[in-house]
N, C-alpha and C. Protein backbone atom coordinates (compact mmCIF):
# COMPACT_ATOMS: atom_id res chain seq x y z
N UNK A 1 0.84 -1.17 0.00
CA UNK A 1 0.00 0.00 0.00
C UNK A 1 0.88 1.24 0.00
N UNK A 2 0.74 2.01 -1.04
CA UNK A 2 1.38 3.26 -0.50
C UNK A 2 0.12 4.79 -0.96
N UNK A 3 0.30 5.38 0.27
CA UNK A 3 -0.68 6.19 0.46
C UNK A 3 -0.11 7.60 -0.26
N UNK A 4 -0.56 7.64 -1.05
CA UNK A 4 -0.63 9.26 -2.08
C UNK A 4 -0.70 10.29 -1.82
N UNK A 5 -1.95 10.67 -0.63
CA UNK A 5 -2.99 11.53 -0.29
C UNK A 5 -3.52 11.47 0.50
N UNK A 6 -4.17 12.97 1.22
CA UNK A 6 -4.88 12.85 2.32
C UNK A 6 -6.28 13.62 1.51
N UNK A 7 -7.42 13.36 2.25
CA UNK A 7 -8.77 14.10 1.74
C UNK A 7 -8.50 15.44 3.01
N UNK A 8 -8.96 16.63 2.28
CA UNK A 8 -9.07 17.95 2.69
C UNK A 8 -9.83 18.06 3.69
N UNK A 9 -11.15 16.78 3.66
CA UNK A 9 -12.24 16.93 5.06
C UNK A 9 -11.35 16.67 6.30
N UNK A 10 -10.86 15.22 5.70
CA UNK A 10 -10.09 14.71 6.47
C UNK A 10 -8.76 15.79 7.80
N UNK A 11 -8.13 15.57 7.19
CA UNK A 11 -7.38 16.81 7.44
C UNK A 11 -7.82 18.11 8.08
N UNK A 12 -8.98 18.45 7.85
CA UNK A 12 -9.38 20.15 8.04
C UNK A 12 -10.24 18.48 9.89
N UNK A 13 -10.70 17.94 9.65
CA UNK A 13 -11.54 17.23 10.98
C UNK A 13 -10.20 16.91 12.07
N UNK A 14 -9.00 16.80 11.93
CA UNK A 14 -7.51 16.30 12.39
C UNK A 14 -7.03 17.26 13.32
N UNK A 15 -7.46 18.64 12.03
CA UNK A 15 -6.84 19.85 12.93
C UNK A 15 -7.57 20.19 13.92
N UNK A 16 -9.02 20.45 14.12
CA UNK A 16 -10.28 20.56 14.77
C UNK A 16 -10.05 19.80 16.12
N UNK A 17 -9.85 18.35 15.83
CA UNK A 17 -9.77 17.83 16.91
C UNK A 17 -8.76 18.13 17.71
N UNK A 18 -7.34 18.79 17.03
CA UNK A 18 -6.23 19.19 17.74
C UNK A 18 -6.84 20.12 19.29
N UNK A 19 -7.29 21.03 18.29
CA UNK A 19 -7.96 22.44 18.74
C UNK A 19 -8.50 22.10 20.05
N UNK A 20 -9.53 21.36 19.84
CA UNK A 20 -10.51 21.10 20.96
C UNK A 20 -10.22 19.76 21.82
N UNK A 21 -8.88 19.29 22.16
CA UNK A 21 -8.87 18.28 22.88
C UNK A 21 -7.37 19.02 23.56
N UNK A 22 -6.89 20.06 22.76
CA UNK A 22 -5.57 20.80 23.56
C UNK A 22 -6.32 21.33 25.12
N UNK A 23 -5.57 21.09 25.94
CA UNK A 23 -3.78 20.89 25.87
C UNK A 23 -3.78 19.43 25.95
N UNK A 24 -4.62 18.67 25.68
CA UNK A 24 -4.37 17.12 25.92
C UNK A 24 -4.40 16.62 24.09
N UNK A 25 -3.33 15.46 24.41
CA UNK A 25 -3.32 14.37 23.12
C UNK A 25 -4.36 13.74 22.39
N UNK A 26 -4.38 13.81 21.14
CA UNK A 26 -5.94 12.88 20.98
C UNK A 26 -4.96 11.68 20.06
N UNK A 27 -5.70 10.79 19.47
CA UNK A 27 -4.93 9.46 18.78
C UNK A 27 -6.13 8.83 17.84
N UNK A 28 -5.95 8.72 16.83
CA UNK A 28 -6.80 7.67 16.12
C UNK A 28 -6.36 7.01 15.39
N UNK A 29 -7.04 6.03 14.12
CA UNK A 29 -6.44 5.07 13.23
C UNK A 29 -7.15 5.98 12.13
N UNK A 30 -6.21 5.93 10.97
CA UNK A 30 -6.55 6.08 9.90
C UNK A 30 -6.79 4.89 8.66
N UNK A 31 -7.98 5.39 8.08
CA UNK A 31 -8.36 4.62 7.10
C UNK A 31 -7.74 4.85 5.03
N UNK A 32 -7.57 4.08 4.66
CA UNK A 32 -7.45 4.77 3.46
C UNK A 32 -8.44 3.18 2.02
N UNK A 33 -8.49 4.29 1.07
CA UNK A 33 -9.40 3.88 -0.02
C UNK A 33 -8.28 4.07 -1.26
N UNK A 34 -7.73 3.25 -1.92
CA UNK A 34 -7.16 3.71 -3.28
C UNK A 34 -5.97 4.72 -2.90
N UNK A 35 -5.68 4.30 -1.68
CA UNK A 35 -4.09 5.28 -1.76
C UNK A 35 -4.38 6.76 -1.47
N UNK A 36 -5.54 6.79 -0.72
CA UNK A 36 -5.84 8.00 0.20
C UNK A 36 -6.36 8.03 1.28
N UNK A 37 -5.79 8.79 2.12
CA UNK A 37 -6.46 8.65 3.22
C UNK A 37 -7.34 9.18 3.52
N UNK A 38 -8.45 8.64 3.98
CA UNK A 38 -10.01 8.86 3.67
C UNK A 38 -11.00 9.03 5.29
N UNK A 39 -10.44 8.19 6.34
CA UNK A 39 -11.24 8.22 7.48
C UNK A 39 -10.92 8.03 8.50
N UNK A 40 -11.10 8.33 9.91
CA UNK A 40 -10.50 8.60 11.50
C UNK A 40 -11.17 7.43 12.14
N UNK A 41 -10.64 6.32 12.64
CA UNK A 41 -11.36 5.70 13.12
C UNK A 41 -10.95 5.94 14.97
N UNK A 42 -11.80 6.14 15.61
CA UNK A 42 -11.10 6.57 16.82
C UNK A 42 -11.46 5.03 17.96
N UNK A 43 -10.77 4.61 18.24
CA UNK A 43 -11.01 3.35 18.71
C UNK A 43 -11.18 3.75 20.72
N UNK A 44 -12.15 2.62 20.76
CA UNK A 44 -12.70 2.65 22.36
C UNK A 44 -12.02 2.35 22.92
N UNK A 45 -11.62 3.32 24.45
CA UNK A 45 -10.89 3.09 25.57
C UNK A 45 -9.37 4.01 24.97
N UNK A 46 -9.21 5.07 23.97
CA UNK A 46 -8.32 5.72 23.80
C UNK A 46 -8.33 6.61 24.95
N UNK A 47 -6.59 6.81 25.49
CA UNK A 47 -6.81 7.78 26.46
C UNK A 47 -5.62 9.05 26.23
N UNK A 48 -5.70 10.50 26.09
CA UNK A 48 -5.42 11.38 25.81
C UNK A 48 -4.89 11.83 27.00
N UNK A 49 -3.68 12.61 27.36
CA UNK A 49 -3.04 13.60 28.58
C UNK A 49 -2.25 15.09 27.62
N UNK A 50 -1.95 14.97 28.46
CA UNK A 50 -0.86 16.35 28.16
C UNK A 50 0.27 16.21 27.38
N UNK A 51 0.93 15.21 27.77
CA UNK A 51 2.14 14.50 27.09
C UNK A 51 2.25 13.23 26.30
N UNK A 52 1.13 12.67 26.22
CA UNK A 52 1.06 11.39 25.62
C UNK A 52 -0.74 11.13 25.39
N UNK A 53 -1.12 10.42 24.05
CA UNK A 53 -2.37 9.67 24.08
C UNK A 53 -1.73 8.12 23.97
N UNK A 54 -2.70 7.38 24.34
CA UNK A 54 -2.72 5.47 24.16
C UNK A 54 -3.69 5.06 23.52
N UNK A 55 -3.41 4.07 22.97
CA UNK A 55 -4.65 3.18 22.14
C UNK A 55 -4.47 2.40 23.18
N UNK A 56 -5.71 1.26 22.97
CA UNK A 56 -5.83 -0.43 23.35
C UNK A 56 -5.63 -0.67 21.89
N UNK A 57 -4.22 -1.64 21.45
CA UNK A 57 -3.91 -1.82 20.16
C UNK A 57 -5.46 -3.40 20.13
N UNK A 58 -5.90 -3.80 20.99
CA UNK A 58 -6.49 -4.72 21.05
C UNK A 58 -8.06 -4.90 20.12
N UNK A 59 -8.22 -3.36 20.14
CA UNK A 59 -9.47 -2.27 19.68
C UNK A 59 -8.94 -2.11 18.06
N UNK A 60 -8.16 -2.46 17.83
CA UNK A 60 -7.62 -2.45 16.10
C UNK A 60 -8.17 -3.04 15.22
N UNK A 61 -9.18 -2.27 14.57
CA UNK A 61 -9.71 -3.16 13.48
C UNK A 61 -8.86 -3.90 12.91
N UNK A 62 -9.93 -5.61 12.14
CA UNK A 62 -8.78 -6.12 11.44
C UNK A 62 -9.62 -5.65 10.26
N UNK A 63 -8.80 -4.56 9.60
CA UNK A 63 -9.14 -4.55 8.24
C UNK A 63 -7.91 -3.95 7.46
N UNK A 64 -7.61 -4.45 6.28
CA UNK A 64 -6.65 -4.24 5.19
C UNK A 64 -6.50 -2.99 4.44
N UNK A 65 -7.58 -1.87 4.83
CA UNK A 65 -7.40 -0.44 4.61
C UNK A 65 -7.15 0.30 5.64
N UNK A 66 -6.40 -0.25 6.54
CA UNK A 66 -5.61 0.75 7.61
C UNK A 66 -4.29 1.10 7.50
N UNK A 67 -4.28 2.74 7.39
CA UNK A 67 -2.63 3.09 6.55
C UNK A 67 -2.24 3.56 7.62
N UNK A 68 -2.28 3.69 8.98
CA UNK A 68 -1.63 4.00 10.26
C UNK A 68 -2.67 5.07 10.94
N UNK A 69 -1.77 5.96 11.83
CA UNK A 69 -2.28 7.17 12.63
C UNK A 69 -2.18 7.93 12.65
N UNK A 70 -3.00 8.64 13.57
CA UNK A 70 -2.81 10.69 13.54
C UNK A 70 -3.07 10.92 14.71
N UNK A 71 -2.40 11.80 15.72
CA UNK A 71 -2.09 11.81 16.66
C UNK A 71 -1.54 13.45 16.99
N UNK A 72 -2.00 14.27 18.00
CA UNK A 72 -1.56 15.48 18.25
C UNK A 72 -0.31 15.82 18.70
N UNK A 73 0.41 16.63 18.61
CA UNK A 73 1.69 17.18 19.75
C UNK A 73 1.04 18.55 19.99
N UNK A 74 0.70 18.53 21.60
CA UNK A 74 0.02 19.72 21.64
C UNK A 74 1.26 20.79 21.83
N UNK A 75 2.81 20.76 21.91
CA UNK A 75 3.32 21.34 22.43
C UNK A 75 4.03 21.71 20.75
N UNK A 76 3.40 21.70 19.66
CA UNK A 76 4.05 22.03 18.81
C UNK A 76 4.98 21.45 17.74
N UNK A 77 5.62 20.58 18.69
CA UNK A 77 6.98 19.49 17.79
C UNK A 77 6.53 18.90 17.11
N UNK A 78 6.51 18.81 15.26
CA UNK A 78 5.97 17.99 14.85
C UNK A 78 6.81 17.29 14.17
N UNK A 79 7.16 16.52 15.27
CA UNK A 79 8.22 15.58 14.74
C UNK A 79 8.05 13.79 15.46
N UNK A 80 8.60 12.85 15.01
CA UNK A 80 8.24 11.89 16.09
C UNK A 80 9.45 11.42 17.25
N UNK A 81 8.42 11.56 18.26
CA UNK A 81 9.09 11.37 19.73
C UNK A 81 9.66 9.64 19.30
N UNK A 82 10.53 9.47 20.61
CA UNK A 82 10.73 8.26 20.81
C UNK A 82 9.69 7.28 20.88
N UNK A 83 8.82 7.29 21.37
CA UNK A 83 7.42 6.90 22.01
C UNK A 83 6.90 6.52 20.59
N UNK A 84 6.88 7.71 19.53
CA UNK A 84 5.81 7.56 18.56
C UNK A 84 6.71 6.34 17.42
N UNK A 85 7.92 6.37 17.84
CA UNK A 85 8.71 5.64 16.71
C UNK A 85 8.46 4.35 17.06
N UNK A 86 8.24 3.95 18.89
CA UNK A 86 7.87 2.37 19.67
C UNK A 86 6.27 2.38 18.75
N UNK A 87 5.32 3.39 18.68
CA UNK A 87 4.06 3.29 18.37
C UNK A 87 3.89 3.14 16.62
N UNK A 88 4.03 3.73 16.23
CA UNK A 88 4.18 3.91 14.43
C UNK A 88 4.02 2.34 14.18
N UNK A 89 5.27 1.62 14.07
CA UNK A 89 5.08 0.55 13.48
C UNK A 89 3.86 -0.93 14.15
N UNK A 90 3.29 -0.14 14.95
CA UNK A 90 2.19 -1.06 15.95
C UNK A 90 0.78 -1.09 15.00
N UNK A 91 0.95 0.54 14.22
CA UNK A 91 -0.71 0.65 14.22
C UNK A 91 -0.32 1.01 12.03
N UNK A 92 0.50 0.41 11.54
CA UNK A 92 0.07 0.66 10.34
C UNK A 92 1.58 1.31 10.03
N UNK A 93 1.60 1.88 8.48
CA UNK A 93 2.71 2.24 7.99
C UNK A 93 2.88 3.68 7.66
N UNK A 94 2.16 4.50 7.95
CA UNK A 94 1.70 6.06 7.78
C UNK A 94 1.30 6.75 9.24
N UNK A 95 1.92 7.91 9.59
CA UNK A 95 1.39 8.27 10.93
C UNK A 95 1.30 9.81 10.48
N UNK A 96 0.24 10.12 11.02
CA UNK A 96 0.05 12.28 10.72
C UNK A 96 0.28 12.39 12.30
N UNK A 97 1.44 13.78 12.34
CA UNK A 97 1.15 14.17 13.61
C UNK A 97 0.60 15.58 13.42
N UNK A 98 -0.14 16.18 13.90
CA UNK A 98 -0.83 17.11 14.09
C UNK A 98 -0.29 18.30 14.94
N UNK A 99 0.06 19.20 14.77
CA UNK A 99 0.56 20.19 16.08
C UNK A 99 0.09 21.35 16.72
N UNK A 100 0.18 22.02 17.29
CA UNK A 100 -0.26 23.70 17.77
C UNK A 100 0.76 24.41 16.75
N UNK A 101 0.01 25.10 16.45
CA UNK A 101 -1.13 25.66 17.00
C UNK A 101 -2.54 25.07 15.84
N UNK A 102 -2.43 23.99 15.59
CA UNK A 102 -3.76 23.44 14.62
C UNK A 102 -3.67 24.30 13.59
N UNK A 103 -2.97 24.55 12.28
CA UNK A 103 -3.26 25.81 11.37
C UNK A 103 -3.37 24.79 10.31
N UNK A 104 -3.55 25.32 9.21
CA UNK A 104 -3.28 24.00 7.86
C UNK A 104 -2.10 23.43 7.87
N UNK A 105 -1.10 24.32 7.61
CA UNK A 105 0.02 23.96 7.82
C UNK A 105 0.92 22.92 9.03
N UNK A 106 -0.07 23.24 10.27
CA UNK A 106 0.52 22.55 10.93
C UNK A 106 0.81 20.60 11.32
N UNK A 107 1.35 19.81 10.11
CA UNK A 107 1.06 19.05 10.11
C UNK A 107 2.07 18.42 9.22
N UNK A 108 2.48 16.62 9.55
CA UNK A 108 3.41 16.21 8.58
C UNK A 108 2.72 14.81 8.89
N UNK A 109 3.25 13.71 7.90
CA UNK A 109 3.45 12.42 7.84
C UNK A 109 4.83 11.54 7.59
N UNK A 110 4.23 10.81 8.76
CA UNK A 110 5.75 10.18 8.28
C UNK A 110 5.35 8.52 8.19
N UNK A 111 6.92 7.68 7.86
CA UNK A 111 6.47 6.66 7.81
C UNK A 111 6.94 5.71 9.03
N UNK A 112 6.50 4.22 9.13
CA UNK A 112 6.65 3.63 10.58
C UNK A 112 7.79 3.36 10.82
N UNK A 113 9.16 4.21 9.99
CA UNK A 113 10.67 4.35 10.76
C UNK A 113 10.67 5.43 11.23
N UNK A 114 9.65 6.57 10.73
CA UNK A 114 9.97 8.28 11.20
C UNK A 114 10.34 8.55 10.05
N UNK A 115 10.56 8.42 9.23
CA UNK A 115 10.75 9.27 7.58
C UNK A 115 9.55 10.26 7.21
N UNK A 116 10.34 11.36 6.55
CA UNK A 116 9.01 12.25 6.56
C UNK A 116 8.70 11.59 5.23
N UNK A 117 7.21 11.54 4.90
CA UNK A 117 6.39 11.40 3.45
C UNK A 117 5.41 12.30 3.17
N UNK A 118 5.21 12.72 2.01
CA UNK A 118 5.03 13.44 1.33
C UNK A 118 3.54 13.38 1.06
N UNK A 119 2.52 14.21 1.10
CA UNK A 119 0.97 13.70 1.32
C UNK A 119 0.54 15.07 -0.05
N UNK A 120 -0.06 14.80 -0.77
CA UNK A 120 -1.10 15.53 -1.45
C UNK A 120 -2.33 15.82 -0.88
N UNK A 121 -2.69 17.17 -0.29
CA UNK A 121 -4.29 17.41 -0.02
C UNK A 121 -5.51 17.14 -0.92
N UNK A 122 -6.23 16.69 -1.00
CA UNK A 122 -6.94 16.51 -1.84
C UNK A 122 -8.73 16.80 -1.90
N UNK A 123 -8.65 17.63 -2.55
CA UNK A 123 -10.39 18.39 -2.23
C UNK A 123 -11.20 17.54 -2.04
């Protein structure tokens, strides 16, 4: 699978959630369709703080259109922590981190070594 693209809803719903769950972490799974990423699946019993969110990896859909996660840094860094590099390769091969201050811009993907990749927005 290699993921192309992100959808613009998508993305513009990522930052939103940044917004309104700061100063705490939020975490979900992402879905993708044809090499885009298309949908947030937020799985039960996720728990969000200040410095860290958790999945129950147990809560992981089994389905074959999961291209990884998206996940906030409310403190700005949008880069991946140590933590996210143990997490990345758990939940898929694509991770968005999201940052403060939530702007369009504020946002990258990488892949489940920490490599940055390259995402097309897509209306």
């Amino acid at each position: 699978m290699n993921i192309r693209g992100i959808r613009q809803d998508l993305l513009s719903l990522l930052l939103q959630m940044g917004r309104e769950n700061h100063p705490n972490e939020f975490a979900g799974i992402i879905r993708e369709q044809d090499g885009i990423m298309e949908e947030l699946n937020l799985l039960p019993g996720t728990i969000g703080r200040e410095d860290s969110a958790s999945v129950f990896y147990d809560m992981m859909p089994l389905d074959t259109h999961v291209a990884g996660s998206a996940h906030s840094h409310p403190n700005g860094v949008i880069l991946p922590s140590d933590a996210d590099l143990s997490f990345f390769p758990r939940t898929g091969r694509y991770h968005l981190i999201i940052g403060y201050p939530y702007r369009k811009n504020n946002w990258r993907c990488f892949t489940a070594n920490g490599e940055p990749h390259d995402l097309e927005v897509i209306p």
